[in-house]
C-alpha atoms as a PDB file:
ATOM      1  CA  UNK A   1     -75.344-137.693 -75.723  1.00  0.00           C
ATOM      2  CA  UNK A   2     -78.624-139.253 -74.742  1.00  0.00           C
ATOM      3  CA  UNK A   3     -78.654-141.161 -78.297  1.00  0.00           C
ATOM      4  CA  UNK A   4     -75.431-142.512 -77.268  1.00  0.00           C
ATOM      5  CA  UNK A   5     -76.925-143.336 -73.898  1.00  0.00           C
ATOM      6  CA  UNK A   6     -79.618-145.060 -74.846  1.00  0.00           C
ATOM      7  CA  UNK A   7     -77.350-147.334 -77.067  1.00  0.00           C
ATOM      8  CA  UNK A   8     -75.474-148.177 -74.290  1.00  0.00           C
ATOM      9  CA  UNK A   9     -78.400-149.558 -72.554  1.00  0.00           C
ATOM     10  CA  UNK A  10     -80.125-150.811 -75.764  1.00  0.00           C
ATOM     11  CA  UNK A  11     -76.827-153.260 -76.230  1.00  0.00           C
ATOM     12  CA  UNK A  12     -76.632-154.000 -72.540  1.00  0.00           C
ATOM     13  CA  UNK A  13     -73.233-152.378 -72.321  1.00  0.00           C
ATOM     14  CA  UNK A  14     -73.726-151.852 -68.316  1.00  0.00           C
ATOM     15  CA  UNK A  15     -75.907-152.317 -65.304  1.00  0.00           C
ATOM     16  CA  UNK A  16     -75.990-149.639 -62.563  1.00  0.00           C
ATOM     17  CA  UNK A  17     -74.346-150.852 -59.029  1.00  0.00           C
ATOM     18  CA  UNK A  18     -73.700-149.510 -55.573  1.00  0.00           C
ATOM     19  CA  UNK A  19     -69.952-149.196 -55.706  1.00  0.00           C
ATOM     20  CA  UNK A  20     -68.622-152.218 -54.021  1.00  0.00           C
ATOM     21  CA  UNK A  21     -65.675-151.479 -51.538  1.00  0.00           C
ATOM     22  CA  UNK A  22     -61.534-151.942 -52.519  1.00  0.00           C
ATOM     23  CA  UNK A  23     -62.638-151.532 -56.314  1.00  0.00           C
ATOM     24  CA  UNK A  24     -61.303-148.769 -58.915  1.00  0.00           C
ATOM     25  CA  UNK A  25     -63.498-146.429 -60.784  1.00  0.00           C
ATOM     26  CA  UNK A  26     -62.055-145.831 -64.333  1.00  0.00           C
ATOM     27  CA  UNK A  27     -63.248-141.955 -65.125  1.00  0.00           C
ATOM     28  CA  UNK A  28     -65.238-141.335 -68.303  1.00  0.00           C
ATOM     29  CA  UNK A  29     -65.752-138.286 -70.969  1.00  0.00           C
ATOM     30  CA  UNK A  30     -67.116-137.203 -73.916  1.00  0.00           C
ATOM     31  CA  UNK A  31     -65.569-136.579 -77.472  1.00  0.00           C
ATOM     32  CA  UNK A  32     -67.581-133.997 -79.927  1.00  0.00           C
ATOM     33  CA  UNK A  33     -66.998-134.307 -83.511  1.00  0.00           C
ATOM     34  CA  UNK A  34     -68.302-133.148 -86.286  1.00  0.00           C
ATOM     35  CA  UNK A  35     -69.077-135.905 -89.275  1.00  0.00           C
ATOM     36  CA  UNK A  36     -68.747-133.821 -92.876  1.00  0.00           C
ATOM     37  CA  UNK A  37     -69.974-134.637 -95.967  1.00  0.00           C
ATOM     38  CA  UNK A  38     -67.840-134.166 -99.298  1.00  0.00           C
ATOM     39  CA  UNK A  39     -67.781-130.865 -99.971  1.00  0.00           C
ATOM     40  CA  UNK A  40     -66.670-130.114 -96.193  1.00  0.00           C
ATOM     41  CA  UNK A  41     -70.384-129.587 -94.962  1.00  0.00           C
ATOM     42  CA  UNK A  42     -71.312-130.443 -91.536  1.00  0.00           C
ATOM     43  CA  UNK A  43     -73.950-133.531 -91.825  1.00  0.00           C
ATOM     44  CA  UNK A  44     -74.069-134.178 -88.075  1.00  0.00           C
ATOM     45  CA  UNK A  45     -72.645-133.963 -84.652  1.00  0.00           C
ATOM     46  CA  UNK A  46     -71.499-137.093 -83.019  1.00  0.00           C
ATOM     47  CA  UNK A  47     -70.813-137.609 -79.253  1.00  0.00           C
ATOM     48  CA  UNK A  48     -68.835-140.366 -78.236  1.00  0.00           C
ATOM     49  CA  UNK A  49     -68.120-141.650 -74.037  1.00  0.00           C
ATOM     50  CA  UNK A  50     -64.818-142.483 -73.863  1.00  0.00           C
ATOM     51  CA  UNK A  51     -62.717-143.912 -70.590  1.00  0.00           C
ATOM     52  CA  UNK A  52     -59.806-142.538 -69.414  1.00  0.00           C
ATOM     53  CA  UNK A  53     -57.737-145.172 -70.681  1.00  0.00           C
ATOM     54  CA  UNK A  54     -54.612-143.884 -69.124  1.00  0.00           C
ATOM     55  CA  UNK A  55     -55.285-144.211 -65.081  1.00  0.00           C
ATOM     56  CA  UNK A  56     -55.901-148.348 -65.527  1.00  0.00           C
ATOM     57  CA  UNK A  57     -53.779-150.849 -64.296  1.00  0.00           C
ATOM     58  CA  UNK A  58     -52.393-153.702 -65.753  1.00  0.00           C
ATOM     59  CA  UNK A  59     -54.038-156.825 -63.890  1.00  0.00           C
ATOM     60  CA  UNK A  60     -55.943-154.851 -62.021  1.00  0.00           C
ATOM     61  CA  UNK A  61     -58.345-153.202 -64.776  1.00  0.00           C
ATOM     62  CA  UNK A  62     -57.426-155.256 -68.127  1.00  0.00           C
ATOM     63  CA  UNK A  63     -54.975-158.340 -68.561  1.00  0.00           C
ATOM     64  CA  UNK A  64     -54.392-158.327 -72.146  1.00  0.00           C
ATOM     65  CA  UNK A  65     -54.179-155.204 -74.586  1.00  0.00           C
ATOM     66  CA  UNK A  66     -52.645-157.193 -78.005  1.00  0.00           C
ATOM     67  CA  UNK A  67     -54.656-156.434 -80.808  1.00  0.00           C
ATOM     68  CA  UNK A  68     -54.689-157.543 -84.384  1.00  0.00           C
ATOM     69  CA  UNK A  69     -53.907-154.891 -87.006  1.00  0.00           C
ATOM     70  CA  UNK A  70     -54.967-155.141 -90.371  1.00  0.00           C
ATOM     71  CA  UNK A  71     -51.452-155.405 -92.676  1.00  0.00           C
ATOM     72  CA  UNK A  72     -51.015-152.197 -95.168  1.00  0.00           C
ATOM     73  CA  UNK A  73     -49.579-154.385 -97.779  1.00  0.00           C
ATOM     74  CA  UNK A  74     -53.150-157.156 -97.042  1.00  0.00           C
ATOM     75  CA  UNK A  75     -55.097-154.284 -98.124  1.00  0.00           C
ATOM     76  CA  UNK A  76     -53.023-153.351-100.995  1.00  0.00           C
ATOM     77  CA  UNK A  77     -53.079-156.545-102.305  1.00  0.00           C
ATOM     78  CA  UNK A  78     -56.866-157.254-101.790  1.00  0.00           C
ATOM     79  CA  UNK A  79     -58.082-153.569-103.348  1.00  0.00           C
ATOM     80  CA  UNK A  80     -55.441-154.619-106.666  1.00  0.00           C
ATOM     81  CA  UNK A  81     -56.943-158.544-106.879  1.00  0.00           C
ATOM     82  CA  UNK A  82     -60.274-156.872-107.167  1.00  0.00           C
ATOM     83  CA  UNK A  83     -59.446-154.168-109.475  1.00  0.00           C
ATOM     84  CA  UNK A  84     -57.865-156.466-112.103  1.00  0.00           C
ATOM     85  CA  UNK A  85     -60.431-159.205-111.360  1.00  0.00           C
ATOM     86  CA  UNK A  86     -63.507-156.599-111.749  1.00  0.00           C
ATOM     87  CA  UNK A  87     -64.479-158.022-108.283  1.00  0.00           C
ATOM     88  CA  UNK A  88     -67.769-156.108-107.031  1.00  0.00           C
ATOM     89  CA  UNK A  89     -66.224-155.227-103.100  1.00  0.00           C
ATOM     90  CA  UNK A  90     -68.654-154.031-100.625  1.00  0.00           C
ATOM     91  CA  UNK A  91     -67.364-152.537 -97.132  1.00  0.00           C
ATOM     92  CA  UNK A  92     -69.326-152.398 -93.572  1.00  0.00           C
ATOM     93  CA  UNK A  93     -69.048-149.990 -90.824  1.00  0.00           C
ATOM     94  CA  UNK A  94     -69.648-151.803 -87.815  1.00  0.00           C
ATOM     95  CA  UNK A  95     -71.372-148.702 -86.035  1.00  0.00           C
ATOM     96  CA  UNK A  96     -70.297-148.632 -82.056  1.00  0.00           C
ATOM     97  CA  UNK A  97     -67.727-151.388 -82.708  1.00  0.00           C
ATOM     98  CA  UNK A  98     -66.374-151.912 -79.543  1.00  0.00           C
ATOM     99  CA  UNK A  99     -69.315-151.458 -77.430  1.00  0.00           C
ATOM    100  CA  UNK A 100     -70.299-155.164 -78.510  1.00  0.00           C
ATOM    101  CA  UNK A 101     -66.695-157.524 -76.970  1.00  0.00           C
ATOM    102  CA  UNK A 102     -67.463-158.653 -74.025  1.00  0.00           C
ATOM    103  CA  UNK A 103     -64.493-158.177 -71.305  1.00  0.00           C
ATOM    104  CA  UNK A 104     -63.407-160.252 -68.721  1.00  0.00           C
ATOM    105  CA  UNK A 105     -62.207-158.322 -66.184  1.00  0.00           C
ATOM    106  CA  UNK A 106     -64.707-156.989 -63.719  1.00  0.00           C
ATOM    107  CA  UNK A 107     -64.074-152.861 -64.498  1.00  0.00           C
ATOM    108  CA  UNK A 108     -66.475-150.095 -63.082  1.00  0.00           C
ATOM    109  CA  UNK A 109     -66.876-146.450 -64.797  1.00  0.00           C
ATOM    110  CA  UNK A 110     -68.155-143.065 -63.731  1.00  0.00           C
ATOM    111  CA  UNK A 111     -71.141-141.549 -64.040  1.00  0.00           C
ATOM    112  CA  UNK A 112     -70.507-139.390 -67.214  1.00  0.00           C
ATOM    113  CA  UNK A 113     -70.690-135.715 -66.527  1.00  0.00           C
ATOM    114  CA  UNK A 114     -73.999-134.081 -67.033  1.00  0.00           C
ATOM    115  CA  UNK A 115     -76.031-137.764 -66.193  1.00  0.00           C
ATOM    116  CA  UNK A 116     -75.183-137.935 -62.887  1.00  0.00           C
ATOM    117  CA  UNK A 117     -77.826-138.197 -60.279  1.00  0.00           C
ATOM    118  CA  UNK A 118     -77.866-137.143 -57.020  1.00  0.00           C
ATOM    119  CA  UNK A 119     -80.397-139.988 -55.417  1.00  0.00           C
ATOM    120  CA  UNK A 120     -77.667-142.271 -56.379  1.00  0.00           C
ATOM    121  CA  UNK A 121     -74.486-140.494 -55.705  1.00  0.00           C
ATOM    122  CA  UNK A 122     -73.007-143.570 -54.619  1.00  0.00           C
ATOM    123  CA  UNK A 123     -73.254-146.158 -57.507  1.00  0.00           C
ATOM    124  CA  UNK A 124     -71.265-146.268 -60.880  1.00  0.00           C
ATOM    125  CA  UNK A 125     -71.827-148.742 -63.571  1.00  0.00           C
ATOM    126  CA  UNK A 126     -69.958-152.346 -64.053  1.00  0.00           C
ATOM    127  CA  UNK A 127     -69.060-152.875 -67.651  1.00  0.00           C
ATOM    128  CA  UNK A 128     -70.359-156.115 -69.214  1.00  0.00           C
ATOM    129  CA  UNK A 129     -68.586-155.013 -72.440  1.00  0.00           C
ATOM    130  CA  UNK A 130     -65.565-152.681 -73.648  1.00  0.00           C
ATOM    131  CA  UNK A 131     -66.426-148.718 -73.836  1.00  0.00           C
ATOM    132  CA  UNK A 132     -63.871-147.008 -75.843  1.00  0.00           C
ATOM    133  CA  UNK A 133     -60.442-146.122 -74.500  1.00  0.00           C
ATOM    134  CA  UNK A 134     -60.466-149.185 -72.586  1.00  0.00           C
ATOM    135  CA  UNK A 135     -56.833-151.217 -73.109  1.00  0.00           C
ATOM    136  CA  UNK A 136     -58.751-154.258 -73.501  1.00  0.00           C
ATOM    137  CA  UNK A 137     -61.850-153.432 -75.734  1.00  0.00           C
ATOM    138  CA  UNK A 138     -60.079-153.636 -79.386  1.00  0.00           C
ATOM    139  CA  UNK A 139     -59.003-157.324 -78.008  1.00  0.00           C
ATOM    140  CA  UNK A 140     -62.310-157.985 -76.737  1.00  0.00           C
ATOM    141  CA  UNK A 141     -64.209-156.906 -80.216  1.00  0.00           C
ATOM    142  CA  UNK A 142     -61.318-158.647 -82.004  1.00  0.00           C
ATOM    143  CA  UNK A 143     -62.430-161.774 -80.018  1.00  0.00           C
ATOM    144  CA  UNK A 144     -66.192-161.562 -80.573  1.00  0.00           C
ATOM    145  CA  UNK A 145     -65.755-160.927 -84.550  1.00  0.00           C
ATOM    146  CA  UNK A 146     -63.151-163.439 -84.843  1.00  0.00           C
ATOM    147  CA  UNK A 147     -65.131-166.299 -82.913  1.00  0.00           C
ATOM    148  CA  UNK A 148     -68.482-165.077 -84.555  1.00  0.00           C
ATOM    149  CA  UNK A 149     -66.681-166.031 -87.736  1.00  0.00           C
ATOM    150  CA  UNK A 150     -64.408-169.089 -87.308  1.00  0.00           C
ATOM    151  CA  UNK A 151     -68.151-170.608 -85.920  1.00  0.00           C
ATOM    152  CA  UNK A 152     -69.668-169.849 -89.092  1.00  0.00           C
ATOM    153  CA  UNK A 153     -66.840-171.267 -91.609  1.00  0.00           C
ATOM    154  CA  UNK A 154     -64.700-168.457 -92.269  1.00  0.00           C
ATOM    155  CA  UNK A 155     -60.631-169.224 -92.417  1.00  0.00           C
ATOM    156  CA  UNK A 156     -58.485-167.503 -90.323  1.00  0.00           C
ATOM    157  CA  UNK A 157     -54.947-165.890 -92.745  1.00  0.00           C
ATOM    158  CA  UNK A 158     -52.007-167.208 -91.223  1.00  0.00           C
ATOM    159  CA  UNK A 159     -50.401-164.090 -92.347  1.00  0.00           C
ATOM    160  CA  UNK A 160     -52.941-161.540 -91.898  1.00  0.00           C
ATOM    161  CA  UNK A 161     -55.275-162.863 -88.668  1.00  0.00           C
ATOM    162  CA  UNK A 162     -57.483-160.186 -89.370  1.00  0.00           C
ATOM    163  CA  UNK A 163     -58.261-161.470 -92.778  1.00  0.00           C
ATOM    164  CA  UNK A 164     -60.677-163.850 -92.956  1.00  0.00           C
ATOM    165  CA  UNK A 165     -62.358-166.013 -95.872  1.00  0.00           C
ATOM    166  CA  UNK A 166     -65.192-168.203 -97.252  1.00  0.00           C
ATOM    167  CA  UNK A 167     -65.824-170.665-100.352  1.00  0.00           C
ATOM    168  CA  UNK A 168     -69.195-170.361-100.878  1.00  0.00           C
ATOM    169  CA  UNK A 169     -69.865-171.818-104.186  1.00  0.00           C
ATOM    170  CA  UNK A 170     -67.269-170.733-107.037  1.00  0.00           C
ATOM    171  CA  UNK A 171     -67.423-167.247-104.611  1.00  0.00           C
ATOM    172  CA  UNK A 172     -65.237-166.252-101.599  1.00  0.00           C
ATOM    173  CA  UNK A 173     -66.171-163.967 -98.913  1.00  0.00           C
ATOM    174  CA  UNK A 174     -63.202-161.797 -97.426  1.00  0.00           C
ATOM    175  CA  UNK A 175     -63.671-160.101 -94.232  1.00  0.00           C
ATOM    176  CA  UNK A 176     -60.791-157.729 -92.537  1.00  0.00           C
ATOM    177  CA  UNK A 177     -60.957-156.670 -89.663  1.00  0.00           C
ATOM    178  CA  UNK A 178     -59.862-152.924 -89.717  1.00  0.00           C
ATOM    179  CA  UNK A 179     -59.748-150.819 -86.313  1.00  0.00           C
ATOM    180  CA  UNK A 180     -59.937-146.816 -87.427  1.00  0.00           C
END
């Protein structure tokens, strides 16, 4: 949990406030799992700060919550181009996704349980960017990777906008954007 805390403050995710007055506090919580290996061997435990997506309010906490989703039949046809081309395919994890779109509304969160401190019972921490569980954070990374891309010469699908692609030389680079 402190890894995960750290991260937050390594990408800037928050600053620390006094709770201003007439504003919401969204509640926070953590999610245990356990990541496995292949033969069903726990490799390591993973913590993960969620919000509590569910008491927001529309305008109030988050304006838009549209997201692109990655098309079934996109993927299908992608994994069977590169299997009959003998394409080498290479996929990335973006580790702590979310935690890098930047959001637009002004949203404050809890103190997560076990951090909180008692010299500053009265301050919470503003969000510069989406936490997970947030109805706007897959729009928000959505956003971020999308504009990070279109900048640097990648193609938006006008079927698929979460495929994305790039001539380079007598090669293409395909990105898709994939929420899990």
């Amino acid at each position: 949990m402190e890894e995960k805390l750290n991260q937050f403050n390594k990408n800037d995710v928050w600053t620390f406030v006094p709770m201003p007055e007439n504003k919401s506090t969204i509640g926070t919580r953590w999610i245990f799992r356990n990541k496995l290996d292949e033969q069903g061997k726990v490799v390591c435990n993973k913590a993960r700060l969620v919000a509590w997506g569910y008491n927001q309010q529309k305008v109030i906490d988050f304006s838009e919550t549209f997201v692109h989703v990655a098309r079934l039949e996109v993927i299908r046809i992608i994994l069977a181009f590169v299997a009959h081309k003998n394409i080498k395919l290479f996929q990335k994890d973006v580790k702590s996704a979310f935690l890098n779109g930047f959001i637009e509304e002004e949203a404050y969160v809890k103190k997560p349980l076990c951090f909180e401190d008692q010299t500053f019972s009265d301050h919470v921490f503003k969000l510069k960017k989406a936490l997970y569980s947030l109805k706007a954070a897959p729009c928000a990374w959505y956003d971020r990777l999308s504009f990070f891309l279109l900048e640097n010469n990648f193609v938006k699908g006008k079927v698929d906008t979460t495929l994305f692609r790039r001539k380079v030389g007598k090669n293409f680079i395909i990105v898709q954007i994939y929420y899990d």
